[in-house]
C-alpha atoms as a PDB file:
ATOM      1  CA  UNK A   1       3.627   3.445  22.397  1.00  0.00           C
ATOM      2  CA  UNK A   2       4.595   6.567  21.421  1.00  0.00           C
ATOM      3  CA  UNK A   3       3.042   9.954  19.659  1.00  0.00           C
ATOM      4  CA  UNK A   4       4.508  12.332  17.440  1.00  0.00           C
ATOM      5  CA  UNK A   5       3.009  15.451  16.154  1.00  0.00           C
ATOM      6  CA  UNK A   6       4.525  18.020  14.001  1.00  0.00           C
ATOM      7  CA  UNK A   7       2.947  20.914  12.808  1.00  0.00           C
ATOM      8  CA  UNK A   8       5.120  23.613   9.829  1.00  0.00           C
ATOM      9  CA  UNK A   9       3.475  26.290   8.398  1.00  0.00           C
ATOM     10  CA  UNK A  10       4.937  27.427   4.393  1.00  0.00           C
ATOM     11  CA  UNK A  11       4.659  29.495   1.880  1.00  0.00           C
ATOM     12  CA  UNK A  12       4.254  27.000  -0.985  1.00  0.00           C
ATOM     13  CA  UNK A  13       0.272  26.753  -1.759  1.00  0.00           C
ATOM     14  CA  UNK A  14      -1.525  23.023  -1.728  1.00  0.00           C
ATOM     15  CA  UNK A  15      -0.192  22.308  -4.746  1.00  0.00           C
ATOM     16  CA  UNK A  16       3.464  22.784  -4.595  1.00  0.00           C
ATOM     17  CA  UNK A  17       3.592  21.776  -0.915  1.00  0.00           C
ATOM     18  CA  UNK A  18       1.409  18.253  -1.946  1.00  0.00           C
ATOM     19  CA  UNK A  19       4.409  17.904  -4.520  1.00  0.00           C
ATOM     20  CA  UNK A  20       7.214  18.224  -2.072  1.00  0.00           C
ATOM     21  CA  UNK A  21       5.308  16.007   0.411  1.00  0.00           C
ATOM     22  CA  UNK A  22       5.091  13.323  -2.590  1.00  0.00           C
ATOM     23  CA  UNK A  23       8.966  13.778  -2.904  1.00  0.00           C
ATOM     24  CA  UNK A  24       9.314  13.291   0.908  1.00  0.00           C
ATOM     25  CA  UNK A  25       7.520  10.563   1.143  1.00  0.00           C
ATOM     26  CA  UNK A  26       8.622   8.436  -2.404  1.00  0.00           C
ATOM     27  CA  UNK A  27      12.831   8.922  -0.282  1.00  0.00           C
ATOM     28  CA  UNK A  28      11.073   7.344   2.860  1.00  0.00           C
ATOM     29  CA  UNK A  29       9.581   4.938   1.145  1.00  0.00           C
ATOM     30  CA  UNK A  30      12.492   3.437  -0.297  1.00  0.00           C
ATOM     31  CA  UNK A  31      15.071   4.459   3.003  1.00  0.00           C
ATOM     32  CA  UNK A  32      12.366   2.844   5.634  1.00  0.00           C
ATOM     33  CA  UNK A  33       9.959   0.559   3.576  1.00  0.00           C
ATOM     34  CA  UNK A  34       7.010   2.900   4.140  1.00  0.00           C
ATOM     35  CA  UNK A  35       4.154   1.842   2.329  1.00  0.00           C
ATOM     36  CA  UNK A  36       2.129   5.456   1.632  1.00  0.00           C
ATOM     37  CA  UNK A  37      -1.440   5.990  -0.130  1.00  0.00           C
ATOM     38  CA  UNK A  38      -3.327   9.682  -0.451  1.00  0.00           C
ATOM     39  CA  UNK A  39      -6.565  10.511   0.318  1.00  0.00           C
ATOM     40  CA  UNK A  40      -7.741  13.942  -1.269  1.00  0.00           C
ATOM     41  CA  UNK A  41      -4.540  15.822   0.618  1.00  0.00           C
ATOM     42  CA  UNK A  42      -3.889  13.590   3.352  1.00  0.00           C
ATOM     43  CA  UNK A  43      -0.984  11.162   3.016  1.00  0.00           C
ATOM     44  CA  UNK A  44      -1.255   7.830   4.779  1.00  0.00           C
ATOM     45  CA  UNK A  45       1.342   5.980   5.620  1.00  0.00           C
ATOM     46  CA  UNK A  46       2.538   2.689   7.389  1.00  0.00           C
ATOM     47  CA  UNK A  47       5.193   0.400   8.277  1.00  0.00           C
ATOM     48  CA  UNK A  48       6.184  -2.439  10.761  1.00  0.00           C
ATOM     49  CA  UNK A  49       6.031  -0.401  14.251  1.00  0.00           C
ATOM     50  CA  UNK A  50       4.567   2.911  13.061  1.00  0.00           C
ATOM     51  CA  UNK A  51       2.034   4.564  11.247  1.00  0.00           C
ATOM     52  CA  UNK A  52       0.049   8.028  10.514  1.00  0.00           C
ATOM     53  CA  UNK A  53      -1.050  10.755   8.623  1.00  0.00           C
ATOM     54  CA  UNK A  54       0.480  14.250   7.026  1.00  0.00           C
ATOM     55  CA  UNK A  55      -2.015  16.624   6.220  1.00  0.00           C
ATOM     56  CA  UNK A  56      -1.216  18.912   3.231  1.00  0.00           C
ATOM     57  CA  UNK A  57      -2.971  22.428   3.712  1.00  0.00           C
ATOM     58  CA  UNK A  58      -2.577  25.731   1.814  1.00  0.00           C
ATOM     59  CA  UNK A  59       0.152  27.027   4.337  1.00  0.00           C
ATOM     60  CA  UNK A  60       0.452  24.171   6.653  1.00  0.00           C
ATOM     61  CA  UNK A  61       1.034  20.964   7.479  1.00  0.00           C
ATOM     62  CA  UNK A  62       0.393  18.292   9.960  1.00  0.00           C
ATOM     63  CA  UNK A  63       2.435  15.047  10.377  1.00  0.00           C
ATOM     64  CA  UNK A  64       0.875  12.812  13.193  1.00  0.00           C
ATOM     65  CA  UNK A  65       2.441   9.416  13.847  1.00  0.00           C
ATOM     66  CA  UNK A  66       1.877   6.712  16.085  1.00  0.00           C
ATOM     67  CA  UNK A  67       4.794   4.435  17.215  1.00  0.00           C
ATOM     68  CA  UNK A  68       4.679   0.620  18.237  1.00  0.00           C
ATOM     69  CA  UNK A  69       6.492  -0.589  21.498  1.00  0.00           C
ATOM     70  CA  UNK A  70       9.968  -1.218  20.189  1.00  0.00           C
ATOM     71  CA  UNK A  71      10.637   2.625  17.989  1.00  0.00           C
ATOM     72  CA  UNK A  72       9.166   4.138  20.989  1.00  0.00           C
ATOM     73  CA  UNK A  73      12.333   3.868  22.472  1.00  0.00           C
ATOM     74  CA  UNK A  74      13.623   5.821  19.317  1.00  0.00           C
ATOM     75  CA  UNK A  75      10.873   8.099  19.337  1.00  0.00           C
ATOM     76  CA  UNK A  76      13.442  11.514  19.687  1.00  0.00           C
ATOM     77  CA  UNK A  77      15.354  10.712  17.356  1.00  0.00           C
ATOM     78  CA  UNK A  78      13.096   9.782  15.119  1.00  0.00           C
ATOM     79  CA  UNK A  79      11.105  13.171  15.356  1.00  0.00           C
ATOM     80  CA  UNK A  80      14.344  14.874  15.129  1.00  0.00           C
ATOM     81  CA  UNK A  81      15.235  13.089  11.430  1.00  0.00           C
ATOM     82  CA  UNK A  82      12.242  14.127  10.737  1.00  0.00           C
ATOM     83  CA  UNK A  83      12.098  17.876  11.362  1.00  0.00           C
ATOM     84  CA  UNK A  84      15.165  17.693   9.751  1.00  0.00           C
ATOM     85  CA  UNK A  85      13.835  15.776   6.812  1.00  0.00           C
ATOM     86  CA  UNK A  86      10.546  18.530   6.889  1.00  0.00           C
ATOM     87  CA  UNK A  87      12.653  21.114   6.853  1.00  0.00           C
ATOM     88  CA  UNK A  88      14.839  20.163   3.709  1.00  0.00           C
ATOM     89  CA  UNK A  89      11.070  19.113   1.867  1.00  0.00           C
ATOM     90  CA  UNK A  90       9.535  22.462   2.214  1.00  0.00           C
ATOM     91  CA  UNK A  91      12.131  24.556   1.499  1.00  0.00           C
END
């Protein structure tokens, strides 16, 4: 199994960053089958092989997920897509 954590700090308050977090998560929901639910400003999310959270502050964020056996082996490019993916959502 493998870990990834991701921390980004912006410039958007709660609000508008919860928003583009929303809109991040509704594309990977229907490009990877992620099933996603919040909890007061902490998305949870889930799929066959991985799961985690993203925690929505005022001027950060913090994207922890935990990979099964078989994406572990795609664990660096996974984080990359998604820094890349981060990136483009809190712009």
């Amino acid at each position: 199994m493998a870990n990834i954590r991701i921390q980004r700090t912006h410039q958007l308050g709660l609000e508008n960053a919860r928003a583009q977090v929303e809109t991040f998560a509704q594309s990977l929901r229907e490009e990877l089958q992620i099933d996603y639910e919040w909890n007061d400003n902490r998305l949870i999310f889930r799929r066959t092989g991985a799961s985690g959270t993203l925690e929505v502050g005022t001027d950060s964020i913090e994207l922890d997920i935990e990979l099964g056996m078989a994406l572990s082996l795609l664990a660096g490019t996974i984080e990359k897509d998604i820094n890349e993916k981060l990136d483009n959502a809190l712009k």
